[in-house]
Protein backbone atom coordinates (compact mmCIF):
# COMPACT_ATOMS: atom_id res chain seq x y z
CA UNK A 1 0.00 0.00 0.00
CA UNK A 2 1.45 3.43 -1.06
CA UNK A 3 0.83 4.85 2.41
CA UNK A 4 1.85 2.11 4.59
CA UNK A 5 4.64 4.59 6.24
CA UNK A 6 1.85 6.89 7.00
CA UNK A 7 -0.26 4.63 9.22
CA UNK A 8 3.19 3.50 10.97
CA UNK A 9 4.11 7.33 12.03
CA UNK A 10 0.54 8.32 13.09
CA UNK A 11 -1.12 7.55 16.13
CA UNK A 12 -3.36 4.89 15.92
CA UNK A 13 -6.82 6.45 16.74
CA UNK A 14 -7.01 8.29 13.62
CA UNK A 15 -4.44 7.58 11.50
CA UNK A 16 -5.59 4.56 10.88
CA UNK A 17 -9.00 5.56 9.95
CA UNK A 18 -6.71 8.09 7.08
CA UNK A 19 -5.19 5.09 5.61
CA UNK A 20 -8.48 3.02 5.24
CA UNK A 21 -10.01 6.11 3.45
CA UNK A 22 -7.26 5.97 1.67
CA UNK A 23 -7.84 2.30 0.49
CA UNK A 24 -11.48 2.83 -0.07
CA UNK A 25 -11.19 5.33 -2.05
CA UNK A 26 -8.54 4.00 -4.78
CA UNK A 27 -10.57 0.35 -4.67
CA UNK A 28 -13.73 2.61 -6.03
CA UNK A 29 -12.03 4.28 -8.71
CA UNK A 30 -11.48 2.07 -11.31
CA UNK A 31 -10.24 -1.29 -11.73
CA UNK A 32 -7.94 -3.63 -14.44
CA UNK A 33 -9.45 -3.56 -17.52
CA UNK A 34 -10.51 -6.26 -20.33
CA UNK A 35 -10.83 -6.96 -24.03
CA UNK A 36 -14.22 -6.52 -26.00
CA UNK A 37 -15.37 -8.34 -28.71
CA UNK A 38 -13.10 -8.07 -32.13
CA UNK A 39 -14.19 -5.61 -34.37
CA UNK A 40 -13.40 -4.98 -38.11
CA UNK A 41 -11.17 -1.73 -38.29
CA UNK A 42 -9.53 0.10 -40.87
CA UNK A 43 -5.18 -0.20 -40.76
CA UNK A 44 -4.65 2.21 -38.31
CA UNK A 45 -1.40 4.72 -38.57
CA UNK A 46 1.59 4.06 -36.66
CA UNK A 47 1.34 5.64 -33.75
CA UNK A 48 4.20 7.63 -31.10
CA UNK A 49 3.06 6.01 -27.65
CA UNK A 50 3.74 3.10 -26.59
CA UNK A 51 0.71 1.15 -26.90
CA UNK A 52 -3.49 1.30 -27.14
CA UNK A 53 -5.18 1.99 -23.54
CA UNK A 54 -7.01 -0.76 -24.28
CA UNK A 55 -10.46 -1.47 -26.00
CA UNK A 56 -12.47 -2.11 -22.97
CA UNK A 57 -14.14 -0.04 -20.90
CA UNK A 58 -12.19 -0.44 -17.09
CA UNK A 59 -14.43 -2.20 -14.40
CA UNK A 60 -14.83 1.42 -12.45
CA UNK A 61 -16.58 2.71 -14.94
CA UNK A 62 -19.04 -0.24 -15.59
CA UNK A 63 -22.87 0.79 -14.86
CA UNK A 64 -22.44 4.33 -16.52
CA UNK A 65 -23.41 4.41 -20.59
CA UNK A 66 -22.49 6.69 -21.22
CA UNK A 67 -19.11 7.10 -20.02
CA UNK A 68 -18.76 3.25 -21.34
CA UNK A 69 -19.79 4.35 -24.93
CA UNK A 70 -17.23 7.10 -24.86
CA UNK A 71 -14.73 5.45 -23.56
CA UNK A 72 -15.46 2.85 -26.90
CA UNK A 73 -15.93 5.01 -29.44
CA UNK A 74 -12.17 7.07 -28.07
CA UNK A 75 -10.69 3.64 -28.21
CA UNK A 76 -11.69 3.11 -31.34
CA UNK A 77 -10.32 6.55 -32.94
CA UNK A 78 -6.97 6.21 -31.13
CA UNK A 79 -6.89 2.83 -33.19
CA UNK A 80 -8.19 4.59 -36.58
CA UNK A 81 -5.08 7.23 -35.51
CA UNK A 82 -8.40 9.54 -35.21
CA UNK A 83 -6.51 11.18 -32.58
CA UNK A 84 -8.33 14.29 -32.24
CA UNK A 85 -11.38 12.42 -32.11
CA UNK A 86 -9.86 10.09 -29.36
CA UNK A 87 -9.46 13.23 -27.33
CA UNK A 88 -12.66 14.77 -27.92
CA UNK A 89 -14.50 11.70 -26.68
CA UNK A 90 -12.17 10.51 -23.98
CA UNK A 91 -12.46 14.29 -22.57
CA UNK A 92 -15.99 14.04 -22.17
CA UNK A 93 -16.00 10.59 -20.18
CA UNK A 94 -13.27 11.97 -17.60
CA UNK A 95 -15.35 14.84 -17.16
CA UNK A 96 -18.47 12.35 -15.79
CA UNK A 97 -15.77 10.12 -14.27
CA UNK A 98 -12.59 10.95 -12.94
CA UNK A 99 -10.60 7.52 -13.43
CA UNK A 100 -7.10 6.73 -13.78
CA UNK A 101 -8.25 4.13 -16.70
CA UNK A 102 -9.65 7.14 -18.37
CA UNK A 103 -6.94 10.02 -17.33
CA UNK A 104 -4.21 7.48 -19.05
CA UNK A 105 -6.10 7.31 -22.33
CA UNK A 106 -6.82 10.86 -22.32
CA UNK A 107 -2.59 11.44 -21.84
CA UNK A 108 -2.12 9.08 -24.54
CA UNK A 109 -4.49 10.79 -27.08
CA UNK A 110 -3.05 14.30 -25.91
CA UNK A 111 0.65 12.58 -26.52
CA UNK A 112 -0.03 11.81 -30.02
CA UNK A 113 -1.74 15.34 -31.12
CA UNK A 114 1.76 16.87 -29.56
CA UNK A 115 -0.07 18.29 -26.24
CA UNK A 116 3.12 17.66 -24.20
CA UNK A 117 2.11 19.27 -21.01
CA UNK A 118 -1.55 18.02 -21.03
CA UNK A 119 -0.45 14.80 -22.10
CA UNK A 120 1.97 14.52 -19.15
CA UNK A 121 -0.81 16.21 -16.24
CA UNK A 122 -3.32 12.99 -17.06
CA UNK A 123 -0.65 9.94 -17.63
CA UNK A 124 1.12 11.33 -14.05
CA UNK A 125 -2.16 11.50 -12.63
CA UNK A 126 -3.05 8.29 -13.92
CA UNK A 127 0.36 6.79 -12.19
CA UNK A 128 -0.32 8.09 -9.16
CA UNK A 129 -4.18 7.09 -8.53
CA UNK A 130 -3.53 3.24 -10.35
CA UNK A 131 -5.15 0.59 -8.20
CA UNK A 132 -2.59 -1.56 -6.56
CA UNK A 133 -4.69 -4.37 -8.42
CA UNK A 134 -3.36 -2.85 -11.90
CA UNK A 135 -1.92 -4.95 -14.54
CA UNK A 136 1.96 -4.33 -14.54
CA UNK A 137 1.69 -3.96 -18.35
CA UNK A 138 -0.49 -0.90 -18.35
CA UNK A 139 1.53 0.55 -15.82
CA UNK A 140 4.23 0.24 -17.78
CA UNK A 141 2.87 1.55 -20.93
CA UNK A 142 1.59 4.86 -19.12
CA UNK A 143 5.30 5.06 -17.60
CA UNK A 144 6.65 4.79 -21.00
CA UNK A 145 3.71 7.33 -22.73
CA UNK A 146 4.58 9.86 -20.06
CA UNK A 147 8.33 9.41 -20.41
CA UNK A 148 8.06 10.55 -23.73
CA UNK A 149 6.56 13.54 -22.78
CA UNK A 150 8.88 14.78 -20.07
CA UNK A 151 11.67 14.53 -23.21
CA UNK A 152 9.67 17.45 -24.67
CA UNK A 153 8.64 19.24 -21.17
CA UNK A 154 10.72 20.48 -18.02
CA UNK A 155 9.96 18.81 -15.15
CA UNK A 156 9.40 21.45 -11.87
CA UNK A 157 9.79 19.35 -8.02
CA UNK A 158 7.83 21.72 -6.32
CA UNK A 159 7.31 22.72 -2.94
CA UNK A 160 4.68 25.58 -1.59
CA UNK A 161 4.33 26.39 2.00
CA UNK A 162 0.92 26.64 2.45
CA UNK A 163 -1.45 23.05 1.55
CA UNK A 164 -4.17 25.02 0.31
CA UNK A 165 -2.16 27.63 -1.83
CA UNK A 166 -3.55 28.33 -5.60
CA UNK A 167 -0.37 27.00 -7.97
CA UNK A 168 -0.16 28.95 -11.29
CA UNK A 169 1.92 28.22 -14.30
CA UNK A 170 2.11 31.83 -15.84
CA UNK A 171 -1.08 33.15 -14.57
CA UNK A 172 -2.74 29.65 -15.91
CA UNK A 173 -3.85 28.32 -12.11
CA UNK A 174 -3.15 24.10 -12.03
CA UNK A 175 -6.43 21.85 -11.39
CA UNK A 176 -5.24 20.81 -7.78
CA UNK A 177 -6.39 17.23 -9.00
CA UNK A 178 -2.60 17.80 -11.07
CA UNK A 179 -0.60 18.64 -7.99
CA UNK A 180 1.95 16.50 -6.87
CA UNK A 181 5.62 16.06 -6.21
CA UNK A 182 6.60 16.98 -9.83
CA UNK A 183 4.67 19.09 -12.10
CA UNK A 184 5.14 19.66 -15.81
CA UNK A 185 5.92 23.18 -17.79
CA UNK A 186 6.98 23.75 -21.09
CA UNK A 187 10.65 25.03 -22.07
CA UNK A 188 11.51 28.61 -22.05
CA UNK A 189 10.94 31.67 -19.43
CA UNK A 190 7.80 30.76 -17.21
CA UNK A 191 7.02 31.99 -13.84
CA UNK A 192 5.75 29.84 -11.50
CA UNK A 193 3.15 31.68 -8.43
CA UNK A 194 1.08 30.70 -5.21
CA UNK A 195 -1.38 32.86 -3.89
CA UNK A 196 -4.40 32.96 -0.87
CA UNK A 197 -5.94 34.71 1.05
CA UNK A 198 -4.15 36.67 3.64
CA UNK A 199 -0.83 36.05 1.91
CA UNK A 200 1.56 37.52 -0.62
CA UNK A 201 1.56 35.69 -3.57
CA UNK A 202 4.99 33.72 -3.99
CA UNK A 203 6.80 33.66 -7.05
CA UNK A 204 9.38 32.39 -8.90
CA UNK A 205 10.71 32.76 -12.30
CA UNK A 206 12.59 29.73 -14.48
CA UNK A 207 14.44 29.10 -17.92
CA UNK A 208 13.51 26.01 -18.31
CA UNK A 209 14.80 23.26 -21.14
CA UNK A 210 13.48 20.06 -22.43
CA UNK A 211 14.51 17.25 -20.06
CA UNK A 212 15.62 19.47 -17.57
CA UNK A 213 14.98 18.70 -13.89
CA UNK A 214 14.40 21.68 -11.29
CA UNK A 215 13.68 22.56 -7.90
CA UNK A 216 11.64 24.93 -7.14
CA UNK A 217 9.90 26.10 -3.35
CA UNK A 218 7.23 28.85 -2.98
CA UNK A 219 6.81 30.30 0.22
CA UNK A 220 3.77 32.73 1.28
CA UNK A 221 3.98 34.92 4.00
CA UNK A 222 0.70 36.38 5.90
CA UNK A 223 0.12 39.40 4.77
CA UNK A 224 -2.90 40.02 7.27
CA UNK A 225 -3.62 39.74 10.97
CA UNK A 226 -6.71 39.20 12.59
CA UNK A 227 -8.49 41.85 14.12
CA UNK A 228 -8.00 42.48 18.00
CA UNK A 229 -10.32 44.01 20.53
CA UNK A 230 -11.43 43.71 23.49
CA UNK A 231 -12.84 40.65 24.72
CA UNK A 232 -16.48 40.95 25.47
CA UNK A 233 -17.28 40.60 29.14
CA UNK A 234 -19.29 37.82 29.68
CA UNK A 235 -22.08 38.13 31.81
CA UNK A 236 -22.40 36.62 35.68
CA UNK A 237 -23.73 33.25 35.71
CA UNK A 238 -27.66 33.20 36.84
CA UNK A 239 -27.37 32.52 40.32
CA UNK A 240 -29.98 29.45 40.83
CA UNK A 241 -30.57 27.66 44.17
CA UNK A 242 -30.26 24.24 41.82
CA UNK A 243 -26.60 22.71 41.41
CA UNK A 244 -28.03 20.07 39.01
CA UNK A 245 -29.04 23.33 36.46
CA UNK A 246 -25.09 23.82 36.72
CA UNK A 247 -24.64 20.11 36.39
CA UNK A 248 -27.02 20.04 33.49
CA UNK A 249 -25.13 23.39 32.10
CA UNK A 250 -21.56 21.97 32.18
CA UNK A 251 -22.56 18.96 30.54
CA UNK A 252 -23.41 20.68 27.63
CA UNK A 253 -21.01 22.95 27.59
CA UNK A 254 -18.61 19.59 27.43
CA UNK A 255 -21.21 18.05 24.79
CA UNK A 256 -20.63 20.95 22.14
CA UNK A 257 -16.72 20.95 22.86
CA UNK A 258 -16.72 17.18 22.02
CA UNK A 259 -18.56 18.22 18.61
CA UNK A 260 -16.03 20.99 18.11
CA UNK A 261 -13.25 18.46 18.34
CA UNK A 262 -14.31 16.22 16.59
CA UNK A 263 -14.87 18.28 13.87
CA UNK A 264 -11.27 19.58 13.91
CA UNK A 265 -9.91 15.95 13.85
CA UNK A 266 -11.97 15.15 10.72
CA UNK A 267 -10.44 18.19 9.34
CA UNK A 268 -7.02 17.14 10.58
CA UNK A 269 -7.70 13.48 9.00
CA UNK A 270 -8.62 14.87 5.49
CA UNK A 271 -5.48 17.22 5.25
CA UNK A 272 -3.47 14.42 6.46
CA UNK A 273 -4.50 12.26 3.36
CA UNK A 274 -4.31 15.06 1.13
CA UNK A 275 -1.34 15.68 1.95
CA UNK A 276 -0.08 12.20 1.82
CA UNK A 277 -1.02 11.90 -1.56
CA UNK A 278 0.80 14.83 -2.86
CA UNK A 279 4.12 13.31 -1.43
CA UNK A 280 3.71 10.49 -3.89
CA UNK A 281 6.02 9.95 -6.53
CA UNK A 282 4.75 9.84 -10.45
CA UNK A 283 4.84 6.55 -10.01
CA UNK A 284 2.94 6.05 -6.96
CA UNK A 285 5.49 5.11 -4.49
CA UNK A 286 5.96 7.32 -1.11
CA UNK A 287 9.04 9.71 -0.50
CA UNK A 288 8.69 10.10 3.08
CA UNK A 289 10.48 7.90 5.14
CA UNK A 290 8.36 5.74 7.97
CA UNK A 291 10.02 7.53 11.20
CA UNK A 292 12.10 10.61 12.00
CA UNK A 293 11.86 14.42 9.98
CA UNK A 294 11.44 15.09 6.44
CA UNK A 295 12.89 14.97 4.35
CA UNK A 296 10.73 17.66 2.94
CA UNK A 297 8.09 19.81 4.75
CA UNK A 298 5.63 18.42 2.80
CA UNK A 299 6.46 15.12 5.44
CA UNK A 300 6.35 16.84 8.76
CA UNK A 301 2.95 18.21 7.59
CA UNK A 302 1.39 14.79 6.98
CA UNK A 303 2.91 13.04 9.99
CA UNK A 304 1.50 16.75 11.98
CA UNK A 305 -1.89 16.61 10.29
CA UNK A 306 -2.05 13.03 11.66
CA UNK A 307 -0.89 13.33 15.18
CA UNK A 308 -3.49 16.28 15.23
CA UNK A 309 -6.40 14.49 14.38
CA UNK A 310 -5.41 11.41 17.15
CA UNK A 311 -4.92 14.29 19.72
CA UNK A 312 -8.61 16.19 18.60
CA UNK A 313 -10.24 12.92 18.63
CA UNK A 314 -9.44 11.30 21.58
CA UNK A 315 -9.80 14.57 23.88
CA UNK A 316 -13.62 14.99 21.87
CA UNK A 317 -14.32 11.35 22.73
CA UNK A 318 -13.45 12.14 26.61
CA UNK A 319 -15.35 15.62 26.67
CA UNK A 320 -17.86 12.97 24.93
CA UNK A 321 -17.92 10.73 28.25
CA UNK A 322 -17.96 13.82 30.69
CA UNK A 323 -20.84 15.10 29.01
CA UNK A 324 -22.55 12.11 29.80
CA UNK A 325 -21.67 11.71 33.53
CA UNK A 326 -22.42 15.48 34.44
CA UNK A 327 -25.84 15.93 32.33
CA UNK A 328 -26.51 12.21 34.54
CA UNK A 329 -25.87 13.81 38.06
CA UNK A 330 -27.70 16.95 37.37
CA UNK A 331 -30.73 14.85 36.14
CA UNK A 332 -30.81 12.80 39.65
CA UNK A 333 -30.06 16.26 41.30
CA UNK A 334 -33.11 17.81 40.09
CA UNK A 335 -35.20 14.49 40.21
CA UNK A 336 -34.45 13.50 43.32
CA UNK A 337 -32.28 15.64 45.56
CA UNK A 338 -33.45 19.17 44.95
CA UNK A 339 -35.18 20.93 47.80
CA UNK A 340 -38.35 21.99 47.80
CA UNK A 341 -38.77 25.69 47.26
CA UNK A 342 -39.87 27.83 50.09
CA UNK A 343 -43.80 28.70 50.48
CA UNK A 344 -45.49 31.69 48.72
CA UNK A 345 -46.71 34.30 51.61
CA UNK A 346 -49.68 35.04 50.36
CA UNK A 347 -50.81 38.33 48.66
CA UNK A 348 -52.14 40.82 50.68
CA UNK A 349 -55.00 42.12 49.34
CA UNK A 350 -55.30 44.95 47.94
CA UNK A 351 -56.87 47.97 49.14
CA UNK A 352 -60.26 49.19 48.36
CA UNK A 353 -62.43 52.20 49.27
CA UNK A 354 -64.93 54.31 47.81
CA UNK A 355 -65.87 58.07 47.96
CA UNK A 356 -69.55 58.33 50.05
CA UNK A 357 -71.64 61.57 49.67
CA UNK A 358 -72.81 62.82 52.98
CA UNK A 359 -76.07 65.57 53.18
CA UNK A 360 -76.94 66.82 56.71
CA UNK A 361 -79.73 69.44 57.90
CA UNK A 362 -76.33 72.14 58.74
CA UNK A 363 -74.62 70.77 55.10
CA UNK A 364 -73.09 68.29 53.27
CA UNK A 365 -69.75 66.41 52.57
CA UNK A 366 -67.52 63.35 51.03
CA UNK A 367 -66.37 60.39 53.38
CA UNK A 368 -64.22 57.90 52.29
CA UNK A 369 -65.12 53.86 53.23
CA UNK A 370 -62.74 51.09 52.53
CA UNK A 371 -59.71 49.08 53.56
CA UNK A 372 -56.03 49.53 53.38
């Protein structure tokens, strides 16, 4: 498994969960693929790559048409040397499914039409997402398709700072599906950039040749803070004459900081296996060693991301218990424990009266009758 070191340097609690994503995910993508029935076919041209992608239609994409049709019919033109054809119609089946079976076709058709630098972005991403179940022999053939390309290209071993950085080739931003150890630019002057948010954009200029290997790191510095002020005041705690409301009250408190942390150590886990992937090599096998630093950043970010996500989920899973315990004892508190509030007085009642006209033989007057 590519990412065997990985699970070995991360903790186990979540790590492990990072590397079975991992494995999920590459056994649903696509699988080895088979031959169809023989058709009749025009003498096709000779053609530059090394070989066909195959006439069949790879497991991964079997219940889709559509994408099974397309994936045909570009076959079939690659055969014809229809080669603009082949691209058309293997474009539109990787852009309904994103499989490695279809990305290597789509580098092979982009080979042959002279589209160096496309041609090499779909056959490296093709290497690197390849089931572990994949026939040696197509392996080999996308190896050798996008070996030929890199004679034409100059190949860039990049390294940017920031995980979630925007690459550009030129002003042209990369699909981040493309990323990886080694990315692919044509020869002459380019300039190579990162940018986001809250950083200066990092950038570096090369003369590249064909064949030529180079190194290149882009590093973004913040460029914002966040805002300070003062910290609002809370205000006092409701005095109660009921310890199980505070019971009750901390509980929560220790419920919604278990959801908070386990949210962060989901977020932790995903970077971790993004990140992982990215240290791949074009040909799928890992660069960072199982124990110890680096050798790249890129390294002590994936083992970090990891040891994060162990640390976040096993503090979220005991904020989890003591959630339970105190929202328990304040229940009983209440239920059972609580004394009974002190009696009502009664109202007193309120006072009435009423203005009384008084007539006498020496004269008259107003006397007031009621209670207080």
């Amino acid at each position: 498994m590519p990412f065997g070191h990985f699970r070995n340097t991360a903790p186990r609690f979540f790590a492990a969960a990072i590397v079975c994503t991992l494995s999920l995910s590459q056994a649903t993508s696509s699988t080895a693929q088979t031959k169809p029935a023989a058709t009749s076919k025009p003498a096709a041209p000779k053609a530059t790559s090394s070989a066909s992608p195959g006439a069949a239609p790879p497991d991964a994409i079997e219940g889709n048409d559509e994408v099974q049709r397309l994936y045909m019919e570009g076959d079939a033109a690659l055969k014809q040397g229809a080669f603009a054809d082949a691209e058309k119609h293997f474009a539109k089946a990787w852009s309904i499914s994103k499989s490695f079976d279809i990305a290597g076709a789509l580098g092979t058709a982009k080979l042959e039409l002279g589209k160096y630098r496309d041609a090499a972005q779909y056959l490296s991403y093709a290497l690197r997402n390849a089931l572990p179940s994949t026939k040696p022999t197509t392996r080999d053939r996308i190896k050798r398709d996008l070996d030929k390309a890199r004679e034409h290209l100059a190949t860039i071993k990049l390294t940017v700072s920031l995980a979630e950085a925007s690459v550009a080739i030129d002003g042209a931003s990369i699909d981040p599906i493309f990323l990886g150890p080694e990315v692919y630019i044509d020869p002459g002057k380019r300039e190579l950039s990162a940018s986001a948010n809250g950083y200066t954009t990092a950038k570096q200029s090369v003369d590249a040749k064909a064949g030529e290997v180079l190194v290149v790191t882009l590093t973004l510095t913040r460029t914002t803070t966040p805002k300070t002020g003062a910290v609002p005041t809370e205000p006092p705690p409701e005095v109660t004459p009921w310890p199980g409301a505070l019971l009750g009250a901390a509980g929560a408190a220790a419920l919604i900081a278990s959801a908070g942390l386990y949210a962060a150590a989901e977020t932790e886990k995903n970077s971790a296996y993004d990140l992982a992937r990215k240290t791949l090599t074009a040909e799928g096998n890992p660069t960072c060693p199982l124990k110890g630093p680096g050798p790249t950043e890129q390294c002590d970010k994936v083992r970090s991301a990891a040891a994060n996500a162990d640390v976040f989920g096993n503090t979220g899973f005991g904020f989890l218990i003591a959630s339970g315990a105190l929202i328990a004892a304040g229940g009983v508190y209440i239920l059972f424990l609580q004394p009974a509030p002190p009696p009502q007085k009664p109202n007193p009642p309120a006072a009435t009266g009423q203005l009384v006209p008084v007539v006498g033989p020496n004269g008259g007057g107003l006397i007031w009758q009621g209670s207080f």
